[in-house]
C-alpha atoms as a PDB file:
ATOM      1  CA  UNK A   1       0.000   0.000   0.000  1.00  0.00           C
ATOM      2  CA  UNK A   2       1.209   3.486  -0.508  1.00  0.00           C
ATOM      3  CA  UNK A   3       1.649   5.832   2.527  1.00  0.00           C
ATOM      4  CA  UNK A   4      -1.719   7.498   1.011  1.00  0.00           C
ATOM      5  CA  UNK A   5      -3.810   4.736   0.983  1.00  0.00           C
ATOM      6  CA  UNK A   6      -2.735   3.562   4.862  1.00  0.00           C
ATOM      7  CA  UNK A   7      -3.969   6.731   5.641  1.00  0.00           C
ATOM      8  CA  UNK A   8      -7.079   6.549   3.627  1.00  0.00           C
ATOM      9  CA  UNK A   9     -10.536   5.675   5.589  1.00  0.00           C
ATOM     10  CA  UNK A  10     -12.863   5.790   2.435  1.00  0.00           C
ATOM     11  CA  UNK A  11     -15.481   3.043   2.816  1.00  0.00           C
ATOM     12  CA  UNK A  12     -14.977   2.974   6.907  1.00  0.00           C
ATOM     13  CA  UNK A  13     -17.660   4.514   9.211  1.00  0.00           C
ATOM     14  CA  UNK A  14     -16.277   6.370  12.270  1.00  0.00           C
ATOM     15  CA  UNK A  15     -18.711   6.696  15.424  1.00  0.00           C
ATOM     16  CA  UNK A  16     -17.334   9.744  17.329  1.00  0.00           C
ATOM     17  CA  UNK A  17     -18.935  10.291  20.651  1.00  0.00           C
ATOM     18  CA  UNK A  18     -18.930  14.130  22.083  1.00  0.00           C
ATOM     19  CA  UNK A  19     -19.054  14.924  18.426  1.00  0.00           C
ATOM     20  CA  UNK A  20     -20.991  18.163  18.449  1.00  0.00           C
ATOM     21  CA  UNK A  21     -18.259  20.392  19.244  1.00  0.00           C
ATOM     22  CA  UNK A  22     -14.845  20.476  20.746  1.00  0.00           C
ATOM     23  CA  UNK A  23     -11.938  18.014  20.340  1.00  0.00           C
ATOM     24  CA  UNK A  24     -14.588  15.369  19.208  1.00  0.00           C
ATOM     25  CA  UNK A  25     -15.794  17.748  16.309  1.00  0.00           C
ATOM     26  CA  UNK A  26     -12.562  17.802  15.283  1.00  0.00           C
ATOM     27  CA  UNK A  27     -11.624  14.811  15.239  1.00  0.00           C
ATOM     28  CA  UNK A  28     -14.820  14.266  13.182  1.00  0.00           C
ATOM     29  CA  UNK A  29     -13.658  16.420  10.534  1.00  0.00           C
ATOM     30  CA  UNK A  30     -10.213  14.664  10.089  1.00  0.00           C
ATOM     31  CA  UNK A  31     -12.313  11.379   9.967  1.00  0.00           C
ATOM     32  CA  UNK A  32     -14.455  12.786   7.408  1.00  0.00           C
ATOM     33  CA  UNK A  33     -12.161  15.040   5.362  1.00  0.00           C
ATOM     34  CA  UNK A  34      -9.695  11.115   4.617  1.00  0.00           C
ATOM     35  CA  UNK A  35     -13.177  10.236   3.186  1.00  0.00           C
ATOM     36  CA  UNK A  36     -14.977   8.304   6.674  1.00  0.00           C
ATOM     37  CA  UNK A  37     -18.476   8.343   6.301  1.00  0.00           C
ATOM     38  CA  UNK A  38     -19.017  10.235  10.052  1.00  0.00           C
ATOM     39  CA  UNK A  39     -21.682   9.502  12.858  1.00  0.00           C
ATOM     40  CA  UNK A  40     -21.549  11.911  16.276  1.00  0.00           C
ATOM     41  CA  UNK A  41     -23.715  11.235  19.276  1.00  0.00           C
ATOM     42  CA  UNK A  42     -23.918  14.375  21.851  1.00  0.00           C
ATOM     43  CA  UNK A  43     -26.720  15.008  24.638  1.00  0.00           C
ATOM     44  CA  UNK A  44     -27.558  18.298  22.595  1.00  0.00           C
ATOM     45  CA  UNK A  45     -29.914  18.314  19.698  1.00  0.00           C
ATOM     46  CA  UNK A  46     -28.962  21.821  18.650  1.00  0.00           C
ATOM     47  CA  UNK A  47     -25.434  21.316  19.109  1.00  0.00           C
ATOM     48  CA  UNK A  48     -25.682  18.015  16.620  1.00  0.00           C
ATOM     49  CA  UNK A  49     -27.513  19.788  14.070  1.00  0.00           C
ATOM     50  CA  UNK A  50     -24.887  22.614  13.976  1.00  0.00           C
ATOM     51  CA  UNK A  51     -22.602  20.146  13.937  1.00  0.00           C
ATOM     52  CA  UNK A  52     -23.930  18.670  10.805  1.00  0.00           C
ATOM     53  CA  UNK A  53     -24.169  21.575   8.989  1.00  0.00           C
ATOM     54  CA  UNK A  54     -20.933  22.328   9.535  1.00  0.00           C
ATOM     55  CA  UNK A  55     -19.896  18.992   8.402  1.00  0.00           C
ATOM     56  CA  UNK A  56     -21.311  18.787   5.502  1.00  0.00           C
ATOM     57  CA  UNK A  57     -20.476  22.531   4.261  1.00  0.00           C
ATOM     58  CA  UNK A  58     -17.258  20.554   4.264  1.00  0.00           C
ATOM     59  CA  UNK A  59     -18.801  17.868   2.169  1.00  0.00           C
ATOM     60  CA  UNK A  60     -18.669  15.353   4.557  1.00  0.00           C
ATOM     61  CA  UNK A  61     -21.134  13.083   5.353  1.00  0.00           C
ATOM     62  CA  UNK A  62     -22.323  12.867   8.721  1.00  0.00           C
ATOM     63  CA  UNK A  63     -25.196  11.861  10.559  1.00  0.00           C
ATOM     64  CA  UNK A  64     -26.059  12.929  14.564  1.00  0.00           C
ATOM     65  CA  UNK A  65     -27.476  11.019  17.335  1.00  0.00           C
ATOM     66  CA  UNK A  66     -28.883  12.372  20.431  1.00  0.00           C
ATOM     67  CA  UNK A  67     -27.771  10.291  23.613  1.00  0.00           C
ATOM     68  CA  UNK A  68     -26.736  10.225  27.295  1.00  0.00           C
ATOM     69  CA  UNK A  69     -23.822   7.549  27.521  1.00  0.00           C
ATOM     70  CA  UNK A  70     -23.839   8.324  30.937  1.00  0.00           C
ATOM     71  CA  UNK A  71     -27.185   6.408  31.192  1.00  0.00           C
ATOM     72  CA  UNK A  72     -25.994   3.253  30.465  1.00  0.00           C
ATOM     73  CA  UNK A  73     -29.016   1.308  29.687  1.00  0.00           C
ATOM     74  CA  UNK A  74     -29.981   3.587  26.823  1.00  0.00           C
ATOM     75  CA  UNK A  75     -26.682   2.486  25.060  1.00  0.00           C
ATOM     76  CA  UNK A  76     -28.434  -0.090  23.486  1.00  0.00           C
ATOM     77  CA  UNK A  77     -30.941   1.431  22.111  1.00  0.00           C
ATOM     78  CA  UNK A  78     -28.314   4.658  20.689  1.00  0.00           C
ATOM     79  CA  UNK A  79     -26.204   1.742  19.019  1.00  0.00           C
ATOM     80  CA  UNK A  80     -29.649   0.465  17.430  1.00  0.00           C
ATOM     81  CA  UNK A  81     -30.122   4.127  15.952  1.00  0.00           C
ATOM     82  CA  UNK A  82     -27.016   4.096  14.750  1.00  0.00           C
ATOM     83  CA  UNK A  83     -26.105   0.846  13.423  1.00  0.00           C
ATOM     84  CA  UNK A  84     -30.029   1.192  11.544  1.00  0.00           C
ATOM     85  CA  UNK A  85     -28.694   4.482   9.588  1.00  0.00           C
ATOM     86  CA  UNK A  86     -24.891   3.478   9.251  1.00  0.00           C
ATOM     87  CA  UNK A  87     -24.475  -0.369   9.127  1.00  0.00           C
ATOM     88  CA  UNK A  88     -21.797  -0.538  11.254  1.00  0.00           C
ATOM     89  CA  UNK A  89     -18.924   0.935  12.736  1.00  0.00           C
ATOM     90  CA  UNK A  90     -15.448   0.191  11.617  1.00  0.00           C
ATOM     91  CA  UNK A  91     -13.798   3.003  13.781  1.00  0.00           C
ATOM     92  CA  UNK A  92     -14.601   3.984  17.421  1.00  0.00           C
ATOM     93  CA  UNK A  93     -13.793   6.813  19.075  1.00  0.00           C
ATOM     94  CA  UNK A  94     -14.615   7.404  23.019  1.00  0.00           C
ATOM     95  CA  UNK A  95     -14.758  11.166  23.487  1.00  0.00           C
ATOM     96  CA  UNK A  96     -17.291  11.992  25.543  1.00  0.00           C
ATOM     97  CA  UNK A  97     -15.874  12.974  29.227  1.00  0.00           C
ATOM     98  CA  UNK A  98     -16.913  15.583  31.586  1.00  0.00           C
ATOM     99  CA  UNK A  99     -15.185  16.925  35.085  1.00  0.00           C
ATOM    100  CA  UNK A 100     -15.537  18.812  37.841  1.00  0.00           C
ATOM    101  CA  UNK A 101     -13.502  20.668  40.011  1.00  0.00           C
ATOM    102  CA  UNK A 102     -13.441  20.056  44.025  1.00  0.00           C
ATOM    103  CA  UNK A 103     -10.767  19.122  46.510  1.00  0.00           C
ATOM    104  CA  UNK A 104     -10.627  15.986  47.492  1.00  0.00           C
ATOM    105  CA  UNK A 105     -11.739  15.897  50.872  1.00  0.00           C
ATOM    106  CA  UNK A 106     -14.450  18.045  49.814  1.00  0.00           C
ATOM    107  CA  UNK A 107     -15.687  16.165  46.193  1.00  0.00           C
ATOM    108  CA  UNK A 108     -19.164  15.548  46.122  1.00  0.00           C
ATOM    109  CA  UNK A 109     -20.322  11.907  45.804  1.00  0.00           C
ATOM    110  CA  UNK A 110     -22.855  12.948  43.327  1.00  0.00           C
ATOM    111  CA  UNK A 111     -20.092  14.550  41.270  1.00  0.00           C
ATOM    112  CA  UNK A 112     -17.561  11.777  41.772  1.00  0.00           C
ATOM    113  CA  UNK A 113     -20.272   9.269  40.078  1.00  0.00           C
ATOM    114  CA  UNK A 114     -21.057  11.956  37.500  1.00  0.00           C
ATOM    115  CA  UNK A 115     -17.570  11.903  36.262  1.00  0.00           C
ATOM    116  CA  UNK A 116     -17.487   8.288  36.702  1.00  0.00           C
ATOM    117  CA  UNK A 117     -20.433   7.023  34.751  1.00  0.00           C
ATOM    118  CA  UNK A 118     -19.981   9.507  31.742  1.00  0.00           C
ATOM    119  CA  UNK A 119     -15.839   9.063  31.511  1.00  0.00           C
ATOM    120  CA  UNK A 120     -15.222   5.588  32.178  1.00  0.00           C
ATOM    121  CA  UNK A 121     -18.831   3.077  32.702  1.00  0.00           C
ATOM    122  CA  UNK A 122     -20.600   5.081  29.381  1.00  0.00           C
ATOM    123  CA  UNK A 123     -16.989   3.989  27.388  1.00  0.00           C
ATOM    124  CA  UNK A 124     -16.579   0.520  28.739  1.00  0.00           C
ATOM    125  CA  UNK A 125     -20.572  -0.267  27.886  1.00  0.00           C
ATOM    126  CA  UNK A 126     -20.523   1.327  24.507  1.00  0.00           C
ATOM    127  CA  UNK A 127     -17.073  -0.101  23.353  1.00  0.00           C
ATOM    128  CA  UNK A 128     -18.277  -3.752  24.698  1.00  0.00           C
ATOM    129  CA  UNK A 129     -21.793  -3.229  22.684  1.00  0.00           C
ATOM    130  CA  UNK A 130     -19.719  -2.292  19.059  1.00  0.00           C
ATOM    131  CA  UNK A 131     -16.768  -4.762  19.842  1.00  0.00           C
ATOM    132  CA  UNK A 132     -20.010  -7.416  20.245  1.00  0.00           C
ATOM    133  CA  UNK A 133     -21.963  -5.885  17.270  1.00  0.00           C
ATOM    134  CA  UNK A 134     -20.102  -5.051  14.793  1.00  0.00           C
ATOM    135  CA  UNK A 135     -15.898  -5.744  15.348  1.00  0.00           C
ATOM    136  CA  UNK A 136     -15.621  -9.222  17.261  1.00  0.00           C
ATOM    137  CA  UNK A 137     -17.870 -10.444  14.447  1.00  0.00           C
ATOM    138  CA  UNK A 138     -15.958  -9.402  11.354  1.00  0.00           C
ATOM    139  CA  UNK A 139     -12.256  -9.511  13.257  1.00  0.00           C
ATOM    140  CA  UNK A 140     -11.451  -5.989  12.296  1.00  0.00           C
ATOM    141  CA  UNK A 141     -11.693  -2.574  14.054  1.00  0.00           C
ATOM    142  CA  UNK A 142     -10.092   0.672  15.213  1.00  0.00           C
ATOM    143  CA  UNK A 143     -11.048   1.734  18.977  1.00  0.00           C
ATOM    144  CA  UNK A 144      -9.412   4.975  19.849  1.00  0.00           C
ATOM    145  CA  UNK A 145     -10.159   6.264  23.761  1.00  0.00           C
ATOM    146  CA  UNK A 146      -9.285  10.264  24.250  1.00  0.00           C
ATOM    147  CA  UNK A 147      -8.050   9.796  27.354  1.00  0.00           C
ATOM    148  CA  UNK A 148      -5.384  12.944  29.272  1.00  0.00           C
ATOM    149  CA  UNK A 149      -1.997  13.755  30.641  1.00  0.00           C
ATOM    150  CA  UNK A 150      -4.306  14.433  33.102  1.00  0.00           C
ATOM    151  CA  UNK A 151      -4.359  10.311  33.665  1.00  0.00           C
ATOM    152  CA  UNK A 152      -0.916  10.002  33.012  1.00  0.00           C
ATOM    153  CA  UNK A 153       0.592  12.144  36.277  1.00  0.00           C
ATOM    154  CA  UNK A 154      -0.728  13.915  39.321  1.00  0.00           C
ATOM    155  CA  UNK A 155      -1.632  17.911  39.115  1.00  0.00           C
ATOM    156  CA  UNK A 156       0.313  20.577  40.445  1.00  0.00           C
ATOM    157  CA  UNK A 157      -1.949  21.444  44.064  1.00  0.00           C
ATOM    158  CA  UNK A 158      -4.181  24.493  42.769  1.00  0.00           C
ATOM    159  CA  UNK A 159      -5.590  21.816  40.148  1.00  0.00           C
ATOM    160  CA  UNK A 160      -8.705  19.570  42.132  1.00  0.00           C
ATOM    161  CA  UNK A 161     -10.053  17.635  39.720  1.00  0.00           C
ATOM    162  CA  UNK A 162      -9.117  13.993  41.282  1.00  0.00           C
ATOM    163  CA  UNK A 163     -12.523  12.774  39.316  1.00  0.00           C
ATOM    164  CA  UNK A 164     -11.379  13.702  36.486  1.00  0.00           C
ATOM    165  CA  UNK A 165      -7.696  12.422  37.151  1.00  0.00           C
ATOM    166  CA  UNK A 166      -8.764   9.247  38.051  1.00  0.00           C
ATOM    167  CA  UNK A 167     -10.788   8.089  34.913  1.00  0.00           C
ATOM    168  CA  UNK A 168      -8.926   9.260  32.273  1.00  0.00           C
ATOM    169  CA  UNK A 169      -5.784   7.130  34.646  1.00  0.00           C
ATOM    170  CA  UNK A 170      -8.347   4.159  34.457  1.00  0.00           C
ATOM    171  CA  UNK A 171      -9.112   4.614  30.442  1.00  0.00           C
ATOM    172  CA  UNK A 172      -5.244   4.249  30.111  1.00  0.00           C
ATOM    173  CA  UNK A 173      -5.157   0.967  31.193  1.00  0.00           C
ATOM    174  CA  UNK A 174      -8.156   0.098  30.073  1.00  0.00           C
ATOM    175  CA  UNK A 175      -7.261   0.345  26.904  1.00  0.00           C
ATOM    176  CA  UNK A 176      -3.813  -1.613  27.336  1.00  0.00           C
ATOM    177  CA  UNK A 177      -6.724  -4.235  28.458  1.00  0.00           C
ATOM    178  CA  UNK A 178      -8.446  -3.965  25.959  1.00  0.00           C
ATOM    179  CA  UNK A 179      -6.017  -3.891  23.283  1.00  0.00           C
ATOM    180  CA  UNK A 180      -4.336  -7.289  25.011  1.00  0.00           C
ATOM    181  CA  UNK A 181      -7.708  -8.929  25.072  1.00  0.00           C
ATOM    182  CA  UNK A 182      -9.240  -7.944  21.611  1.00  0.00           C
ATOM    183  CA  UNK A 183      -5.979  -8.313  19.620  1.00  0.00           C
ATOM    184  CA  UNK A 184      -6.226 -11.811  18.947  1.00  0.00           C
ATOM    185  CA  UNK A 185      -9.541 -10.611  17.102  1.00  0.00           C
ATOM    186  CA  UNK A 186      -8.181  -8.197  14.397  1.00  0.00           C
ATOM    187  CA  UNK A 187      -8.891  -5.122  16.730  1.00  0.00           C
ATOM    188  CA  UNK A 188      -6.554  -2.270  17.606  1.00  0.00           C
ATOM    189  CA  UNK A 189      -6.974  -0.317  21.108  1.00  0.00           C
ATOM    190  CA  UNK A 190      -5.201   2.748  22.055  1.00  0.00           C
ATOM    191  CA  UNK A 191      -5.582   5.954  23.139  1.00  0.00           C
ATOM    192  CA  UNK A 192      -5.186   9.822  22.424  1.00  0.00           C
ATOM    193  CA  UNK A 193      -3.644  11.879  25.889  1.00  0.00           C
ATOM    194  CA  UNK A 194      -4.569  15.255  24.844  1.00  0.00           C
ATOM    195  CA  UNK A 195      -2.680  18.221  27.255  1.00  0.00           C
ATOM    196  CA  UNK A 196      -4.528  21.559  27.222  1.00  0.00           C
ATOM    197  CA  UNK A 197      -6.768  22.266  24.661  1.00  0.00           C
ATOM    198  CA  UNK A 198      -9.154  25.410  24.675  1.00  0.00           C
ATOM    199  CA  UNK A 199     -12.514  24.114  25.013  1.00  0.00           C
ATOM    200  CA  UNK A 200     -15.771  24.511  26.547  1.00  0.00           C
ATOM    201  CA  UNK A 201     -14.718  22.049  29.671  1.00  0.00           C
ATOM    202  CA  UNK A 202     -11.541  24.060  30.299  1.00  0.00           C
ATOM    203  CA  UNK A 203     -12.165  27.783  29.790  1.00  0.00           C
ATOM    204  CA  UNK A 204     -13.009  28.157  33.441  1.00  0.00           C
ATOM    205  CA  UNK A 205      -9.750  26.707  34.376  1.00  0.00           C
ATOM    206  CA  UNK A 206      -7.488  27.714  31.756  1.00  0.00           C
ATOM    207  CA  UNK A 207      -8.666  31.198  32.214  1.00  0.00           C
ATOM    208  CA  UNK A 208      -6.519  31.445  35.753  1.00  0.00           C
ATOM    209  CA  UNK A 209      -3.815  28.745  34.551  1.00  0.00           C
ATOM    210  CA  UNK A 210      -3.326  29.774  30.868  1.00  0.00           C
ATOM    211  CA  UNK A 211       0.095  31.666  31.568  1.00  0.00           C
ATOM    212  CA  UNK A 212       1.573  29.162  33.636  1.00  0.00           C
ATOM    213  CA  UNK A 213       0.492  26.146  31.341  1.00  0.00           C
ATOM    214  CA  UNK A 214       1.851  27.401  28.283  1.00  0.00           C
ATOM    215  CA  UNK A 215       5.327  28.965  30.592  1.00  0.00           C
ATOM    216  CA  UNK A 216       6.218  25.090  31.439  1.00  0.00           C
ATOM    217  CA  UNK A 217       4.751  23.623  28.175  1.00  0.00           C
ATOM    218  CA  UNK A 218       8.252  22.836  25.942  1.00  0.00           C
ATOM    219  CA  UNK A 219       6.403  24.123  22.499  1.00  0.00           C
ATOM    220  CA  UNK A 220       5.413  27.360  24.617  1.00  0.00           C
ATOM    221  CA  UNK A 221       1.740  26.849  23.083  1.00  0.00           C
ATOM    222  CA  UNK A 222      -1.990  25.332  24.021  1.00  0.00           C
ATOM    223  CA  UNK A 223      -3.516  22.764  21.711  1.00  0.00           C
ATOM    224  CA  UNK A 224      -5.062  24.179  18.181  1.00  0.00           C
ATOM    225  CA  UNK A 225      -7.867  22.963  16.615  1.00  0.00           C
ATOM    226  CA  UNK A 226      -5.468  20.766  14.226  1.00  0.00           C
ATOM    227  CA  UNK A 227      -3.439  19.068  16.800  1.00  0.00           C
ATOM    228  CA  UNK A 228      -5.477  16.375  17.581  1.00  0.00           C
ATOM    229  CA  UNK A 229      -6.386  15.308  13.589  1.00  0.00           C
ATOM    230  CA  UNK A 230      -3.328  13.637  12.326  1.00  0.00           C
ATOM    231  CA  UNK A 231      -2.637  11.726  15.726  1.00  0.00           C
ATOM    232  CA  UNK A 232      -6.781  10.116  15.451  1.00  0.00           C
ATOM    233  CA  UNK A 233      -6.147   9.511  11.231  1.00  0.00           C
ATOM    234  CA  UNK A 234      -3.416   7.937  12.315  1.00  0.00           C
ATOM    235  CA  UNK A 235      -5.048   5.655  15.157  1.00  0.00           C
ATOM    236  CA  UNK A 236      -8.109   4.743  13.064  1.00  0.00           C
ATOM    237  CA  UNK A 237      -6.145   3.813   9.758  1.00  0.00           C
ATOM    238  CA  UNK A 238      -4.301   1.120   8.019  1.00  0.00           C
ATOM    239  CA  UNK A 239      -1.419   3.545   9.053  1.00  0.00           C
ATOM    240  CA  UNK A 240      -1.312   1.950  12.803  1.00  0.00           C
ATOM    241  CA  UNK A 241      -2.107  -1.353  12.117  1.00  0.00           C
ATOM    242  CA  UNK A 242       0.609  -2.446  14.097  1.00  0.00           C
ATOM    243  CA  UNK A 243       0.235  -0.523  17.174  1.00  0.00           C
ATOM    244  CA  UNK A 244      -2.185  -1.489  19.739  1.00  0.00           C
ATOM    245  CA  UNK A 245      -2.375  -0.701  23.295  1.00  0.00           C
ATOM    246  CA  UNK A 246      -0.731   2.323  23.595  1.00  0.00           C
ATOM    247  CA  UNK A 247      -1.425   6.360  24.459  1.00  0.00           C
ATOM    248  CA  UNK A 248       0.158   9.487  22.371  1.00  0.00           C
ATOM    249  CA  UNK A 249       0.256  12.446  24.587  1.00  0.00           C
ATOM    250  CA  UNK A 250      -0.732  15.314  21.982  1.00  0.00           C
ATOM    251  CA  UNK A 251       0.490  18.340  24.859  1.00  0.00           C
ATOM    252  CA  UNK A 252       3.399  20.230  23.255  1.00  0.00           C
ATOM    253  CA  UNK A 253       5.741  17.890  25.702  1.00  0.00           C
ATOM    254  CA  UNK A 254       4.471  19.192  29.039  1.00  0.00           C
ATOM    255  CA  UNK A 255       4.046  15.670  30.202  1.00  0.00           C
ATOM    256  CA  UNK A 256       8.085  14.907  30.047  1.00  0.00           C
ATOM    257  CA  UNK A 257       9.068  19.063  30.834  1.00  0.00           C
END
């Protein structure tokens, strides 16, 4: 194959969760734009229709589902949806995540099991319903996880957000799992450790941290709205067929600084 054509996703389907905007939006473009026919669940209707539009004034083809993954027994009924409009899925990608910031004596046991159920149960129940569906069947697959630095190290002590630390620590390794467990069946596992990123989620936080962040960052720079697309081509084509449960830190080398 030429280095084009590991690269090319043209006849795959790419389920992106947290498509609607954000990191998962953009990833959803890169999908798209190496010719992925695109599907994006979110818990916003409006969002997912702007989402679409926006899509497909790129000429990509996308279609939106509305769903909570963080209710986990409507997962089976979102995969229905989308395997009814789609097919099937030949590429994964767990996006979806939310936080919350508290310290840790102080963290909320309503929050903690927010973070939980959304971040790590709502990606371990969807993953196991397409790996049933639609990869174990047919031995092939591309599972990508969007995990963080933030589960690769602790914070620095004006950053609570142990929730949020711990599942993305626990969607590391569960995608070494994963990938250890599935790879006998044709399926790759691994995951995406994005650093700071300007998004919805972290514009509270980055708006008191953005100076320091960027001061002990080795690029001297946040994440861009292309800095996550070549690193997810990569993970869900022919490209990285031979890697498998493993994380790429996408953070400008603040996780080594």
């Amino acid at each position: 194959m030429s280095v084009r054509d590991l690269f090319d996703l043209r006849g795959k389907v790419a389920l992106v969760t947290g498509g609607s905007r954000g990191l998962g939006l953009q990833m959803a473009e890169a999908l798209g734009e190496m010719g992925a026919k695109v599907a994006i669940t979110a818990r916003k209707r409006e969002e997912l229709d702007a989402a679409v539009a926006h899509l497909a004034g790129q000429g990509i083809e996308a279609a939106a589902f509305q769903g909570d993954l963080a209710r986990h027994e409507t997962i089976p009924g979102l995969l229905d949806a989308v395997l009814a409009r789609v097919g099937t899925i030949d590429v994964l990608v767990n996006n979806a995540g939310t936080t919350w910031g508290a310290a840790a004596e102080d963290h909320p046991a309503e929050a903690w099991h927010k973070v939980m159920n959304l971040n790590l149960h709502g990606t371990f129940f969807l993953t196991q319903a397409v790996g049933k569906r639609c990869m174990l069947p047919r031995r092939a697959g591309k599972i990508v996880v969007v995990a963080s630095v933030a589960g690769l190290s602790g914070n620095p002590p004006s950053m609570k957000t142990i929730a949020y630390n711990t599942s993305k620590g626990a969607l590391v390794n569960f995608t070494r799992a994963l990938a250890a467990e599935w790879g006998p069946h044709g399926i790759n596992v691994n995951a995406i450790c994005p650093g700071f990123f300007p998004s919805k989620m972290t514009r509270g936080l980055l708006a008191a941290i953005e100076g320091a962040v960027v001061e002990r960052t080795p690029l001297r720079r946040l994440g861009g709205d292309e800095d996550l697309k070549g690193a997810v081509v990569f993970l869900a084509s022919e490209a990285s067929r031979h890697v498998t449960g493993q994380y790429l830190a996408v953070d400008g080398g603040a996780c080594i600084a």
